[in-house]
Protein backbone atom coordinates (compact mmCIF):
# COMPACT_ATOMS: atom_id res chain seq x y z
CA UNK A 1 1.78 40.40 6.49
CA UNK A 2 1.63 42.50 3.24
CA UNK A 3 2.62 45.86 2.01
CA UNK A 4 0.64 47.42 -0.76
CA UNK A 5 3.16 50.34 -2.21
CA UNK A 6 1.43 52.86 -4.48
CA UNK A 7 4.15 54.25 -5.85
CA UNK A 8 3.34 57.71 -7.12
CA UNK A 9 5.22 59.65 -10.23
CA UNK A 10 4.84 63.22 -9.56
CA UNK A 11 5.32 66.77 -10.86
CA UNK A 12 8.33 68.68 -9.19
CA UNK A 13 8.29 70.05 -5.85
CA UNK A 14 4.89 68.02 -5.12
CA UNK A 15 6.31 65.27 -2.29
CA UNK A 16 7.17 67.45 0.25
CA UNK A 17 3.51 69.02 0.10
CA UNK A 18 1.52 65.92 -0.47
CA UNK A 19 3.34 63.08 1.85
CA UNK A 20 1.69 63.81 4.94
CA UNK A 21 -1.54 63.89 3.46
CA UNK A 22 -1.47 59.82 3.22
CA UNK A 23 -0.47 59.79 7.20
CA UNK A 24 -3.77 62.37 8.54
CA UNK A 25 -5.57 60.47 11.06
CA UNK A 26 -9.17 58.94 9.97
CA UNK A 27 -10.73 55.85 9.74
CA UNK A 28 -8.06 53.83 8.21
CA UNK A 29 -6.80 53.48 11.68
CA UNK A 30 -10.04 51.75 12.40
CA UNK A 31 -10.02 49.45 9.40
CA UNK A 32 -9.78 45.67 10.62
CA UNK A 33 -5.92 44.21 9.91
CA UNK A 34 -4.30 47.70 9.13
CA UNK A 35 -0.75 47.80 10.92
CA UNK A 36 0.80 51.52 9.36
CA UNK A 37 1.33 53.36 6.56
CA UNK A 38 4.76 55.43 5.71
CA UNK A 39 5.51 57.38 3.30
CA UNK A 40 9.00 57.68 1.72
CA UNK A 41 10.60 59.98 -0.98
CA UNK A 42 13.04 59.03 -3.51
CA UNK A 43 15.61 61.14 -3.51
CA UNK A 44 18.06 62.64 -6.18
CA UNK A 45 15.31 62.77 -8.84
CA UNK A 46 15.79 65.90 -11.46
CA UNK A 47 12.87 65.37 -13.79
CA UNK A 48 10.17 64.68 -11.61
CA UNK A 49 9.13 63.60 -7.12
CA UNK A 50 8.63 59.93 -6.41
CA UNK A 51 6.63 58.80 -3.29
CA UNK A 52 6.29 55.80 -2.36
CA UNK A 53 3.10 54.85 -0.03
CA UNK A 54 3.66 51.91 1.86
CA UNK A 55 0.33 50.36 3.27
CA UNK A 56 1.40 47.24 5.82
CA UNK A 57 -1.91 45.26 6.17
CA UNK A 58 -1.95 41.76 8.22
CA UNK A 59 -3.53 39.54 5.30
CA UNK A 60 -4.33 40.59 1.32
CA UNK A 61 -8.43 40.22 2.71
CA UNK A 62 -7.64 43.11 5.33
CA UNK A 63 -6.45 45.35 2.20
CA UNK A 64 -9.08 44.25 -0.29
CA UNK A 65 -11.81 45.18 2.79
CA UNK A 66 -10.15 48.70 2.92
CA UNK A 67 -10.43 49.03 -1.53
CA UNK A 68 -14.13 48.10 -1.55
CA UNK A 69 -15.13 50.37 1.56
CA UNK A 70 -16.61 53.37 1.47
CA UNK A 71 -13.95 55.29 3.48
CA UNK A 72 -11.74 53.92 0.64
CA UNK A 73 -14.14 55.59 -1.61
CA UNK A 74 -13.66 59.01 0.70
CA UNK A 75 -9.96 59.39 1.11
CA UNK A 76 -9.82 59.52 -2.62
CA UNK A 77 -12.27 61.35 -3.96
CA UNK A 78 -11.63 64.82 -5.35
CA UNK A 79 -12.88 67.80 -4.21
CA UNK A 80 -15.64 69.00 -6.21
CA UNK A 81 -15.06 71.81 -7.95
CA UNK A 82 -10.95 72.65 -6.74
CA UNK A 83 -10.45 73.84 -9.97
CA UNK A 84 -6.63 72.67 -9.83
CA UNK A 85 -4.82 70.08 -11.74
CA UNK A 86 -3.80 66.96 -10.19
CA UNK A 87 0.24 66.66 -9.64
CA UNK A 88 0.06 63.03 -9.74
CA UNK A 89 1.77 62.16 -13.47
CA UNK A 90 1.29 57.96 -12.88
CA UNK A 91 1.16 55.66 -10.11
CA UNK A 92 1.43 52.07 -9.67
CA UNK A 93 0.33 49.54 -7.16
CA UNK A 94 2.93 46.80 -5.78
CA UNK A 95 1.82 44.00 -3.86
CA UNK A 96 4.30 42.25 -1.46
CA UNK A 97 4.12 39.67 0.96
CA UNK A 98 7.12 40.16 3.74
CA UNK A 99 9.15 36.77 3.91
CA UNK A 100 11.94 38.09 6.55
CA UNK A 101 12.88 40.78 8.87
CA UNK A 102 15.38 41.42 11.37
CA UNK A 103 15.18 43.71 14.12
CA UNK A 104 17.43 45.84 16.51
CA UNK A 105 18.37 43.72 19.37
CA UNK A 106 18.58 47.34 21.52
């Protein structure tokens, strides 16, 4: 298994309004290999938000499927004409391969 983390620099006050927007349901769901996606905040930040979008896919084929699709091409287009500037500062992708876990025994 994998997990692709985009983790996204962002202008103040701009996580709490934009983290559920990575978890609407839609045709990632449908997407062959996708396990989940969750979406944590950093916390005690002062200069700018920090999300970080963690995509768990079951091989790195199963993600690159989902980049070259055209629902990939949907969820992030921008709306033509919205007229407002994007709150995203910079992101960057991060590509891991989980090597371990442990698990509640309950």
């Amino acid at each position: 298994m994998i997990i692709v983390t985009n983790k996204i620099k962002m202008k103040l006050g701009f996580a709490e309004k934009m983290a559920s927007s990575f978890t609407r349901p839609g045709t990632l769901q449908k997407m062959n290999g996708f396990v989940k996606v969750e979406v944590l905040i950093t916390q005690n930040l002062s200069e700018y938000d920090e999300l970080n979008v963690n995509m768990y896919w079951m091989t790195m084929e199963d993600f690159i499927q989902w980049k070259n699709s055209d629902a990939f091409k949907e969820a992030h287009a921008k709306p033509a004409n919205s007229g407002q500037e994007s709150p995203i500062l910079e992101s960057e992708i991060i590509i891991s391969e989980v090597a371990s876990t442990l698990e509640s025994n309950s």
